[in-house]
C-alpha atoms as a PDB file:
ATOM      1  CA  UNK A   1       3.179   4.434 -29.657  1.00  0.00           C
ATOM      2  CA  UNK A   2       2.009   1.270 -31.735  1.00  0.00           C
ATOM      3  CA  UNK A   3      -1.569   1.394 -29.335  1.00  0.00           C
ATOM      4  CA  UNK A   4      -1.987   5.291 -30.076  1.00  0.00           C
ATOM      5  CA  UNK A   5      -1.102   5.324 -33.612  1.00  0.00           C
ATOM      6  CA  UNK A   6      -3.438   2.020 -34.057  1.00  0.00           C
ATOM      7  CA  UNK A   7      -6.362   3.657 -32.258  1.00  0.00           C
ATOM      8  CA  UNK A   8      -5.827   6.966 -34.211  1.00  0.00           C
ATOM      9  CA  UNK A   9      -6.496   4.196 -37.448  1.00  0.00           C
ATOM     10  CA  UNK A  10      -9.306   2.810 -36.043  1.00  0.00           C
ATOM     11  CA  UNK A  11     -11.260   5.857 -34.830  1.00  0.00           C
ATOM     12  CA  UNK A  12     -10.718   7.403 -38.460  1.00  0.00           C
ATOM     13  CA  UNK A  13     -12.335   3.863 -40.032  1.00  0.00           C
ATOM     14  CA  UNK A  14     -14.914   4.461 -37.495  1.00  0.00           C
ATOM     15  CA  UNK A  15     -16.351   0.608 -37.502  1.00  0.00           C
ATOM     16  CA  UNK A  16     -16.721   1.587 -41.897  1.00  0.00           C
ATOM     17  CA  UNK A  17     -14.220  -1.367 -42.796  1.00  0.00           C
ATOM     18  CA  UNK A  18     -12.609  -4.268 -41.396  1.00  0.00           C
ATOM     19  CA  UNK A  19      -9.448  -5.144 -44.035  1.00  0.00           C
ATOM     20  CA  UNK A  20      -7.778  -8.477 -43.587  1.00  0.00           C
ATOM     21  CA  UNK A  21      -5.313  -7.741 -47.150  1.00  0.00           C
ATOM     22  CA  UNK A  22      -2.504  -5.112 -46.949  1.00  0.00           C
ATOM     23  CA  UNK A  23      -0.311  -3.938 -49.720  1.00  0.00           C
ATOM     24  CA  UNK A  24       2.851  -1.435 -50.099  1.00  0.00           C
ATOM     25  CA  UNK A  25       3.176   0.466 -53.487  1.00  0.00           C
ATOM     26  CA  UNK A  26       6.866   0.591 -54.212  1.00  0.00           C
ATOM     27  CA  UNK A  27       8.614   3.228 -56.502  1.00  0.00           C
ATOM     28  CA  UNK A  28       6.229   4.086 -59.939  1.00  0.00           C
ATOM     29  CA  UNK A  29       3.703   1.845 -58.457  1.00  0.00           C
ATOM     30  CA  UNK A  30       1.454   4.119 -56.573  1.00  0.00           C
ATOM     31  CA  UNK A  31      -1.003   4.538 -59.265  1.00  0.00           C
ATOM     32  CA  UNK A  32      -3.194   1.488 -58.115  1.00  0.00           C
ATOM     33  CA  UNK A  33      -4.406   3.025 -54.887  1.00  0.00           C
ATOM     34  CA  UNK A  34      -6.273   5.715 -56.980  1.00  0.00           C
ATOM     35  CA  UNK A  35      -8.623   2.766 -57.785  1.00  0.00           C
ATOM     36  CA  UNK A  36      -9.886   2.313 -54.326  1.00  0.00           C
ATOM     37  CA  UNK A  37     -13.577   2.795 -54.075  1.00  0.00           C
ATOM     38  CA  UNK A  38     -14.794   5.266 -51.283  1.00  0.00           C
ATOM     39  CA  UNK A  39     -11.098   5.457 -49.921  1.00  0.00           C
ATOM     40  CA  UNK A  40     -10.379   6.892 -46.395  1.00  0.00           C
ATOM     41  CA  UNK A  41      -6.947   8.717 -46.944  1.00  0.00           C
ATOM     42  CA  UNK A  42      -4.812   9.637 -43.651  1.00  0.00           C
ATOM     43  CA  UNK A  43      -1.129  11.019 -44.980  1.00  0.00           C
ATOM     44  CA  UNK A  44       1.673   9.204 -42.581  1.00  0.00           C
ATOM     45  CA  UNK A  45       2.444  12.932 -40.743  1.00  0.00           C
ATOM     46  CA  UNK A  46      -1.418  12.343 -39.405  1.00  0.00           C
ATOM     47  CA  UNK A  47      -0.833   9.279 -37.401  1.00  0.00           C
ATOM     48  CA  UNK A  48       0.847   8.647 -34.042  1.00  0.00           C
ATOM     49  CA  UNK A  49       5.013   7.847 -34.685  1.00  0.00           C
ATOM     50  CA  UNK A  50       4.676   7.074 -38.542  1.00  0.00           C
ATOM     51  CA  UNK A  51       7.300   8.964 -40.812  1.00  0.00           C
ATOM     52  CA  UNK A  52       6.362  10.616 -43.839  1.00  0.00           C
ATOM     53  CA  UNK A  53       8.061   9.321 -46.860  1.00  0.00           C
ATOM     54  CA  UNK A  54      10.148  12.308 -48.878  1.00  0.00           C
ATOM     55  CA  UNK A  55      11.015  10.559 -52.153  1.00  0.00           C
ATOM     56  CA  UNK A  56       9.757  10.948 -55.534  1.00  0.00           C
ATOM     57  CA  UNK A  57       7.098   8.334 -56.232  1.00  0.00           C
ATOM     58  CA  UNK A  58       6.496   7.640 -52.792  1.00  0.00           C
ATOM     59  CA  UNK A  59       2.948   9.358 -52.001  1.00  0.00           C
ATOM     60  CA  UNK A  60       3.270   8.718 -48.370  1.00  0.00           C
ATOM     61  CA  UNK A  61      -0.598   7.928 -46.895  1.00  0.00           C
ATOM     62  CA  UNK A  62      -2.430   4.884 -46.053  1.00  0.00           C
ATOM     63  CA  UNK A  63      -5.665   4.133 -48.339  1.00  0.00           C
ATOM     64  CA  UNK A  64      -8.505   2.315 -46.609  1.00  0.00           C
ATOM     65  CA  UNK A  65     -11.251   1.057 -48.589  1.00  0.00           C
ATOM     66  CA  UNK A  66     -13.025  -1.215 -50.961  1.00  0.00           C
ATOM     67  CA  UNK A  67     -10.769  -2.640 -54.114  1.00  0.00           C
ATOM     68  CA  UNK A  68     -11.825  -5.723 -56.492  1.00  0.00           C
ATOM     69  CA  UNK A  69     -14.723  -6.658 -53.415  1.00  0.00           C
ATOM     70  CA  UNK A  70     -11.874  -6.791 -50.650  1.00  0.00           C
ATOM     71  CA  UNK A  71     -11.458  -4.324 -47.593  1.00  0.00           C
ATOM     72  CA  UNK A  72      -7.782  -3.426 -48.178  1.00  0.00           C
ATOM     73  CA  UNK A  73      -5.410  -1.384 -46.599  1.00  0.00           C
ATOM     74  CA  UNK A  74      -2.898   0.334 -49.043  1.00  0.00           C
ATOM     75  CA  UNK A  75       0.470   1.623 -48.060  1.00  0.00           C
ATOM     76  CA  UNK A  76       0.855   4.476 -51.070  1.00  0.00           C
ATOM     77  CA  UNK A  77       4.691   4.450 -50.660  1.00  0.00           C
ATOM     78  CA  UNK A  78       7.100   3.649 -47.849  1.00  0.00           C
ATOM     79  CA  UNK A  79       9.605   4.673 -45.693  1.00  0.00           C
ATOM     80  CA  UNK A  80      12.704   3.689 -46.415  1.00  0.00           C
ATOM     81  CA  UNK A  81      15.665   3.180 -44.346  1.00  0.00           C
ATOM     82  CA  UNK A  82      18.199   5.416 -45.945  1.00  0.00           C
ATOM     83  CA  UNK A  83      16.147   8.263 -45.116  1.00  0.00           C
ATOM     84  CA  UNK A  84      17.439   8.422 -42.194  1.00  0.00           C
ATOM     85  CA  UNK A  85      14.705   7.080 -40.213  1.00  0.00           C
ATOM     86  CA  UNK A  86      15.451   4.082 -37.473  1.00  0.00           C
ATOM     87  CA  UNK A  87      14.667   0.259 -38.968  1.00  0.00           C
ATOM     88  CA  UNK A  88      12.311   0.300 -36.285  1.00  0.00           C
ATOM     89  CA  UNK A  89      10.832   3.328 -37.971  1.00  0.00           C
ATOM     90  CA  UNK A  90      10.801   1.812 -41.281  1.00  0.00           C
ATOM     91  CA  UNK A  91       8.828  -1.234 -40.215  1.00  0.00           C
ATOM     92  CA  UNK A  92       6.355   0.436 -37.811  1.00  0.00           C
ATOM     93  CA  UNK A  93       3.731   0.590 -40.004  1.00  0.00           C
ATOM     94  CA  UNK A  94       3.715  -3.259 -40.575  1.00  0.00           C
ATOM     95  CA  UNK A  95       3.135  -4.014 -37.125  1.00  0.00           C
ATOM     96  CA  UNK A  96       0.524  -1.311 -37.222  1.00  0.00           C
ATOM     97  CA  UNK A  97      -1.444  -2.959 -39.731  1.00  0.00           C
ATOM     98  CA  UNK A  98      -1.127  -6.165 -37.949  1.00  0.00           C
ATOM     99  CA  UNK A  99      -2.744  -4.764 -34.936  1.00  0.00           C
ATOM    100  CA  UNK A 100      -5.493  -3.901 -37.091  1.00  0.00           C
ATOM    101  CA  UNK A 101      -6.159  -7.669 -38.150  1.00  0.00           C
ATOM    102  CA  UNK A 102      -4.124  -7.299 -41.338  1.00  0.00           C
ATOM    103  CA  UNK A 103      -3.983 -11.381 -42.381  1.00  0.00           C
ATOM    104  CA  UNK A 104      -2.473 -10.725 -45.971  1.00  0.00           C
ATOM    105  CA  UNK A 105       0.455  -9.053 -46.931  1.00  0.00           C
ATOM    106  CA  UNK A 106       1.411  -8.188 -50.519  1.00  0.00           C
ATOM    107  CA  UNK A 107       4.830  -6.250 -50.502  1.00  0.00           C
ATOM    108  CA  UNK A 108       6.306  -4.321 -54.059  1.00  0.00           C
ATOM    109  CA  UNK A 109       9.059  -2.551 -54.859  1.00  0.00           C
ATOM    110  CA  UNK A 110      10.963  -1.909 -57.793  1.00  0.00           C
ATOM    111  CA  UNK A 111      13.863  -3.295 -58.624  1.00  0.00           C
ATOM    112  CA  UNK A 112      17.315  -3.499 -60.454  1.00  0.00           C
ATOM    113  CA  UNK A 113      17.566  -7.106 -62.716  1.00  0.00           C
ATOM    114  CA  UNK A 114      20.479  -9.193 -61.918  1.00  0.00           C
ATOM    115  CA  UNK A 115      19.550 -11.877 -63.779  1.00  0.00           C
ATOM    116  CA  UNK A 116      21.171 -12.109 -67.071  1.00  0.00           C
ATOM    117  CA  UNK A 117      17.508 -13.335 -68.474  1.00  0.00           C
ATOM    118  CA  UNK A 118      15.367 -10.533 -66.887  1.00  0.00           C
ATOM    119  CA  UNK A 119      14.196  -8.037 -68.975  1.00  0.00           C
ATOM    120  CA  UNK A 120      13.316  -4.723 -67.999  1.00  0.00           C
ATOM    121  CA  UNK A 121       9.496  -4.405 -67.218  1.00  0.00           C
ATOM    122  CA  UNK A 122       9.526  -8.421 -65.821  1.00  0.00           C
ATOM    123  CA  UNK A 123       7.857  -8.903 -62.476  1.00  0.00           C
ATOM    124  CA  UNK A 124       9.021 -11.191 -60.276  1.00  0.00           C
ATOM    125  CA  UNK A 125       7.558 -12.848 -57.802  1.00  0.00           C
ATOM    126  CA  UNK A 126       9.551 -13.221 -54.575  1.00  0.00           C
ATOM    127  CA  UNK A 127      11.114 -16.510 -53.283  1.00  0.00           C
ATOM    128  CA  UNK A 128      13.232 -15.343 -50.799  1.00  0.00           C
ATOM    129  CA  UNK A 129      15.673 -12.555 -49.903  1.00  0.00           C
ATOM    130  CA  UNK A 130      19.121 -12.103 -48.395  1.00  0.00           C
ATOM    131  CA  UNK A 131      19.454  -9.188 -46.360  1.00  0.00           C
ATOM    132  CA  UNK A 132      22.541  -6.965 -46.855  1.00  0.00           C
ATOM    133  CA  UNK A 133      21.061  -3.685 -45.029  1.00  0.00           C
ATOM    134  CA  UNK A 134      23.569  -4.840 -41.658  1.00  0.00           C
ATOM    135  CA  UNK A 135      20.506  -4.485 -39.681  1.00  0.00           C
ATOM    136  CA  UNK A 136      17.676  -6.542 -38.834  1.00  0.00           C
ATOM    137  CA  UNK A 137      14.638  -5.249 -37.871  1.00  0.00           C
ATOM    138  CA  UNK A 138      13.564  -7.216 -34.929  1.00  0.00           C
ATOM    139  CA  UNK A 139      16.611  -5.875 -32.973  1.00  0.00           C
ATOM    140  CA  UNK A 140      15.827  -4.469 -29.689  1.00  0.00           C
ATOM    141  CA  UNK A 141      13.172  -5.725 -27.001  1.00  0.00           C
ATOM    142  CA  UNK A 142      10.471  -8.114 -28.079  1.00  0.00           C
ATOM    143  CA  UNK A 143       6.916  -7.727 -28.258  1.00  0.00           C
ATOM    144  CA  UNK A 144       5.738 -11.347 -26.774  1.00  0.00           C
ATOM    145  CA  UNK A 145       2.284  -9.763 -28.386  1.00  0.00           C
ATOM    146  CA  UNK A 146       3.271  -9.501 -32.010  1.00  0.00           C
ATOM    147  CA  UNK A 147       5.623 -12.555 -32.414  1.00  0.00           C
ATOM    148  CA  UNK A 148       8.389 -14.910 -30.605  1.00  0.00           C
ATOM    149  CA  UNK A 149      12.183 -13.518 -29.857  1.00  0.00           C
ATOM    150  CA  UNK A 150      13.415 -16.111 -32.280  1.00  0.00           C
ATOM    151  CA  UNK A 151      10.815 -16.406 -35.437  1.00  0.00           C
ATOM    152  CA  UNK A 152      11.687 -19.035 -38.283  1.00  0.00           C
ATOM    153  CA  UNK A 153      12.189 -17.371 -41.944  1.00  0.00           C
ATOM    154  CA  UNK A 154      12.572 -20.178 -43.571  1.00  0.00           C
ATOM    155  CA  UNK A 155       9.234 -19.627 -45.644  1.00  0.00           C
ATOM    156  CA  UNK A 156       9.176 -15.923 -45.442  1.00  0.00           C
ATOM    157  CA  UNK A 157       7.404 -15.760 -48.966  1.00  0.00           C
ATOM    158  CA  UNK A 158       4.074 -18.082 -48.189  1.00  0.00           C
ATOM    159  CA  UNK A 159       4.138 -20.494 -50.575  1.00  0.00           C
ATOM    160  CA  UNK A 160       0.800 -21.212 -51.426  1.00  0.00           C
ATOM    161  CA  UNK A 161       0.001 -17.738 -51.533  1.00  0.00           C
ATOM    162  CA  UNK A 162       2.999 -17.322 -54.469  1.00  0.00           C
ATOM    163  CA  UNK A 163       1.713 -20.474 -56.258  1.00  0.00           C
ATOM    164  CA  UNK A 164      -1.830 -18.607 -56.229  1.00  0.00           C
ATOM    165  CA  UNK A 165      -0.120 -15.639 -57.634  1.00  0.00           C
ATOM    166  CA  UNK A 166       1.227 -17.539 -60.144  1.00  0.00           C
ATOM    167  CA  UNK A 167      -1.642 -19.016 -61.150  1.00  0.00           C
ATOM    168  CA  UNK A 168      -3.021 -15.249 -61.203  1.00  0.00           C
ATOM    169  CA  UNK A 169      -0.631 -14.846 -63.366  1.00  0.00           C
ATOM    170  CA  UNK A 170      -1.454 -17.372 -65.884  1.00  0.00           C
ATOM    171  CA  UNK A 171      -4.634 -17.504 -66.156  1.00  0.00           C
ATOM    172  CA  UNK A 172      -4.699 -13.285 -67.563  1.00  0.00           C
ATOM    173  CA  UNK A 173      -1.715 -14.001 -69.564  1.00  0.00           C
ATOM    174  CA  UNK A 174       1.182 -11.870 -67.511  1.00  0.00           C
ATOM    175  CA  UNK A 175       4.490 -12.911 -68.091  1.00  0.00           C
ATOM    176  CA  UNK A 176       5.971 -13.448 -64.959  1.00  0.00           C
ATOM    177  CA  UNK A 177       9.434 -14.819 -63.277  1.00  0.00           C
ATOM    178  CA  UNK A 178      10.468 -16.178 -59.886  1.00  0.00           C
ATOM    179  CA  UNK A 179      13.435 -15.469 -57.836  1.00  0.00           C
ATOM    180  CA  UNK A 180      15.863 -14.269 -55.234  1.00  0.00           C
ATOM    181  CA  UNK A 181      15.811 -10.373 -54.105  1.00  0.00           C
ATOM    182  CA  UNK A 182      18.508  -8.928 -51.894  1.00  0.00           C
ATOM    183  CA  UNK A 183      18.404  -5.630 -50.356  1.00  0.00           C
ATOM    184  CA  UNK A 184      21.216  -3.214 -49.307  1.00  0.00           C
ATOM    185  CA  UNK A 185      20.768  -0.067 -47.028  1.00  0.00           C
ATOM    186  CA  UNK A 186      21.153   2.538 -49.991  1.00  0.00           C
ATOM    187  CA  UNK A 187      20.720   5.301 -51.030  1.00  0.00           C
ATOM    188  CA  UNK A 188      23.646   4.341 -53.765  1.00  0.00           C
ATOM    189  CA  UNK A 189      23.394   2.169 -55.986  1.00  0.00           C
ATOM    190  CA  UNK A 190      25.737  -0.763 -56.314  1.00  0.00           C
ATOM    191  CA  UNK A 191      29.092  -1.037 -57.359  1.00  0.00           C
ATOM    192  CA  UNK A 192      29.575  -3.346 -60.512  1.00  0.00           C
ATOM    193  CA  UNK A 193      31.832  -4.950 -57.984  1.00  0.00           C
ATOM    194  CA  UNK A 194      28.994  -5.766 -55.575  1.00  0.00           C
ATOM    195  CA  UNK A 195      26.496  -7.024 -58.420  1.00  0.00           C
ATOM    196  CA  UNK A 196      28.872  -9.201 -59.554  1.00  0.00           C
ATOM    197  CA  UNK A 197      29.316 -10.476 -56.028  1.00  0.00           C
ATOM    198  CA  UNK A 198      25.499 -10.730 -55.446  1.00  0.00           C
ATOM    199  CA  UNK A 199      24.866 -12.565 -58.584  1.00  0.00           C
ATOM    200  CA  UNK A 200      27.527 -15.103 -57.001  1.00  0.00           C
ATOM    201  CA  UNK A 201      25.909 -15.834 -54.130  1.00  0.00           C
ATOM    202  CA  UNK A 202      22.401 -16.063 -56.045  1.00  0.00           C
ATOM    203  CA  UNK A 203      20.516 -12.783 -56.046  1.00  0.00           C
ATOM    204  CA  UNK A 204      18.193 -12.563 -58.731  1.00  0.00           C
ATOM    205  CA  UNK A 205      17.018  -8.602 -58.465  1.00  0.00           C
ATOM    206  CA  UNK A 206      18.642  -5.751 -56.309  1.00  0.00           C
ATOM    207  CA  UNK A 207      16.635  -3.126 -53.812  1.00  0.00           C
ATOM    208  CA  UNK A 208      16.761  -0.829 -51.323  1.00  0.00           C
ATOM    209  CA  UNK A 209      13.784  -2.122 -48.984  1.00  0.00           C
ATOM    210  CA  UNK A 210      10.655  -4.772 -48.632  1.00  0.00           C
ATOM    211  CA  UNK A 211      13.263  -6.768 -46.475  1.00  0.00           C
ATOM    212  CA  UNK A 212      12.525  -5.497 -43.264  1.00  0.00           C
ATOM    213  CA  UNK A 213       8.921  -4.994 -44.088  1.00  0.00           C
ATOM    214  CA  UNK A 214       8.701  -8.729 -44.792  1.00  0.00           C
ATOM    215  CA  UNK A 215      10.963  -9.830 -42.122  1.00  0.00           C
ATOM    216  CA  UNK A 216       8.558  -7.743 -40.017  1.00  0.00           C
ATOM    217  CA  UNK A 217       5.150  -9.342 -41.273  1.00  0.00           C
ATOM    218  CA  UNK A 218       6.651 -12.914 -41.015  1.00  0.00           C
ATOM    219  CA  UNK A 219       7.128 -12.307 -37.602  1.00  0.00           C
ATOM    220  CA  UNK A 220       3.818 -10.923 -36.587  1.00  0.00           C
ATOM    221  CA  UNK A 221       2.346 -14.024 -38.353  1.00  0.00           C
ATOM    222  CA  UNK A 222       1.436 -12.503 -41.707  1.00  0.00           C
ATOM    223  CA  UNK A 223       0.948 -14.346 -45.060  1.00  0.00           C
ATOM    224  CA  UNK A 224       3.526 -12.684 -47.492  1.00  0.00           C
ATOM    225  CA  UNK A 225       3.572 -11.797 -50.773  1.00  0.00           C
ATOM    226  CA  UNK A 226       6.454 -10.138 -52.831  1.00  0.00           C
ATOM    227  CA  UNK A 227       6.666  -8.714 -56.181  1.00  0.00           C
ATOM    228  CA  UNK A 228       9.421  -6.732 -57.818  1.00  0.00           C
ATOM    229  CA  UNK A 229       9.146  -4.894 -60.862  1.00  0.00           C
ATOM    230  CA  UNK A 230      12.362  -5.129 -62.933  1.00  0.00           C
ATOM    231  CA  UNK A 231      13.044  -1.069 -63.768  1.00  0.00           C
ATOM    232  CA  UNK A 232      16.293  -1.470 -64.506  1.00  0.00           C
ATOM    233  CA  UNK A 233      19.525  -3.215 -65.177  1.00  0.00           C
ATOM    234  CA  UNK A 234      21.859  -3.400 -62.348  1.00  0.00           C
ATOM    235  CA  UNK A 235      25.328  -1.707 -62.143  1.00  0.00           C
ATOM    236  CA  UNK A 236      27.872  -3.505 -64.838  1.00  0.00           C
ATOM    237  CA  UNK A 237      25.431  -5.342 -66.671  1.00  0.00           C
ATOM    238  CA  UNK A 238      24.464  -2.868 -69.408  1.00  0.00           C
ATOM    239  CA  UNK A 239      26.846   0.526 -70.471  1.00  0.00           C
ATOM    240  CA  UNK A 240      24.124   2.639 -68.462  1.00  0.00           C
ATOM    241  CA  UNK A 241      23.780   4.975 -65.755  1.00  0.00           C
ATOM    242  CA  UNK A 242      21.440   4.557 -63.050  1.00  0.00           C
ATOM    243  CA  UNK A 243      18.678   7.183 -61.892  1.00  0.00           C
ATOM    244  CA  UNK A 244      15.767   7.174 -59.629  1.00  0.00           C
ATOM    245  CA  UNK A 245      13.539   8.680 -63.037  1.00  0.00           C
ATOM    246  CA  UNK A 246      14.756   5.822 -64.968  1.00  0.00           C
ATOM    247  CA  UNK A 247      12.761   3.381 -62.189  1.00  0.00           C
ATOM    248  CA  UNK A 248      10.131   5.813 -62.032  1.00  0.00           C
ATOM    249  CA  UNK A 249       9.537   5.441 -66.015  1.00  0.00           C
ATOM    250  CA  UNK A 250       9.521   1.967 -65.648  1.00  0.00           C
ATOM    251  CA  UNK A 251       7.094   1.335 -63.373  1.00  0.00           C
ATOM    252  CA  UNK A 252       4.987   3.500 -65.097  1.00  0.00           C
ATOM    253  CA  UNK A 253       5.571   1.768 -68.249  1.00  0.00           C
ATOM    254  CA  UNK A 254       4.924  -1.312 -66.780  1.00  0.00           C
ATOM    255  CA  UNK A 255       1.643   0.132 -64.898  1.00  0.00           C
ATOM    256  CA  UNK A 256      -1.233  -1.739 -66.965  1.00  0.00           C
ATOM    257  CA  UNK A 257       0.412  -5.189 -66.396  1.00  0.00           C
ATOM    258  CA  UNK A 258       1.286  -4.731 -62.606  1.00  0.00           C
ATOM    259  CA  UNK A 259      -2.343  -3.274 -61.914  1.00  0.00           C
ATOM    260  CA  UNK A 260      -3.930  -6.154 -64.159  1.00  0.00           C
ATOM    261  CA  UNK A 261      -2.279  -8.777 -61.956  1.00  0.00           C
ATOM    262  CA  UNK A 262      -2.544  -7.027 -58.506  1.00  0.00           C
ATOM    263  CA  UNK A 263      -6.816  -7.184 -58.884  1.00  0.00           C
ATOM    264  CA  UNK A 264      -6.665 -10.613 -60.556  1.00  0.00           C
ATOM    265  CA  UNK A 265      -4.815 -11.215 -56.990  1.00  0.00           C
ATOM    266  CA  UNK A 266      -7.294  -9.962 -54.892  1.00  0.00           C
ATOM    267  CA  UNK A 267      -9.927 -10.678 -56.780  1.00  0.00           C
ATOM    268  CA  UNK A 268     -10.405 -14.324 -55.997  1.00  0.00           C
ATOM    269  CA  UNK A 269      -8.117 -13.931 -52.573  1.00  0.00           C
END
């Protein structure tokens, strides 16, 4: 299905663009793609073996087009695992755009802040995850095609692509921070039992996906790029419940910033 869902791409782009950048629009984020000039739109039912995303804030269609002079492809939303859908599911659209010549990969999500000095509305850049879904998305037979049985993720998070984000960063005056993200399977959140536990072994920020995504584009050879958005404070930390609209008002709260730094990104990319 990864040639017939590729081809079903192509034949909508029709030869109009040829995008070596790809991003994913996490939770509150999806705002961005609204920016693309002359966008071809094609929801996820459309195409050949994609899911369609059925959370709140989570659009769920690919954006081809023109943004800040670079042919991008945008993911508006993303599957996640505890949808129910496969891990193989969940990543299929990765190796999708990397059968389409995607070079660049800039991952987001929204997170909760484990770090006692994040504040809520921080982005942080990505330096490198531990995975605590109990899966691993390059389980099952290997495509010799997209990458080797055994790939190295020991720089997962390119590094001279995050120390030109950083630099992004500076130069418009964007407060950022750096640091560990861990995922879990979800849909709950975490216990204040398991933050506590994560903060031990040195998670910085909590989510529920960009793991296997990034595992994913490592593996088909991708440059990768992660940013969380700190929406909220993790179980235990603060006297607060946790709720999806809480994340959702935080990432549009923290919309201007995250779309100012996103475009001085690309601009210059």
């Amino acid at each position: 299905m990864l040639f017939q869902a590729t081809e079903y791409i192509r034949e909508k782009i029709n030869n109009k663009y040829s995008p070596k950048i790809g991003l994913i629009l996490g939770s509150g984020l999806g705002a961005l793609a609204e920016e693309v000039k002359n966008p071809l739109k094609i929801k996820y039912h459309e195409i050949p073996a994609f899911r369609q995303s059925s959370i709140d804030g989570h659009v769920g269609q690919l954006v081809i087009g023109k943004f800040q002079g670079k042919e991008i492809i945008i993911m508006q939303g993303r599957i996640h695992y505890y949808e129910g859908y496969s891990i193989q599911e969940v990543v299929f659209p990765i190796k999708v755009m990397r059968k389409l010549g995607i070079e660049k990969l800039i991952i987001t999500n929204a997170a909760g802040g484990l770090n006692d000095k994040f504040e809520i509305g921080d982005l942080m850049f990505i330096k490198d995850h531990i995975n605590f879904m109990n899966t691993n998305p390059l389980i099952g037979k290997n495509d010799n095609e997209l990458g080797t049985r055994f790939p190295d993720m020991s720089e997962i998070y390119n590094k001279d692509f995050l120390d030109y984000a950083k630099k992004c960063a500076q130069k418009i005056n964007i407060k950022t921070t750096e640091g560990v993200y861990a995922a879990n399977s979800g849909p709950s959140y975490e216990t204040p039992a398991e933050v506590k536990m994560l903060k031990l072994v040195g998670a910085d920020a909590i989510g529920m996906s960009t793991v296997p995504e990034a595992i994913v584009a490592n593996y088909c050879g991708m440059k990768v790029l992660g940013i969380s958005c700190i929406t909220n404070y993790a179980a235990g930390i603060k006297n607060n419940k946790l709720s999806h609209n809480e994340v959702m008002e935080a990432g549009f709260a923290v919309k201007e910033n995250f779309s100012n730094l996103i475009k001085e990104i690309l601009k210059n990319l």
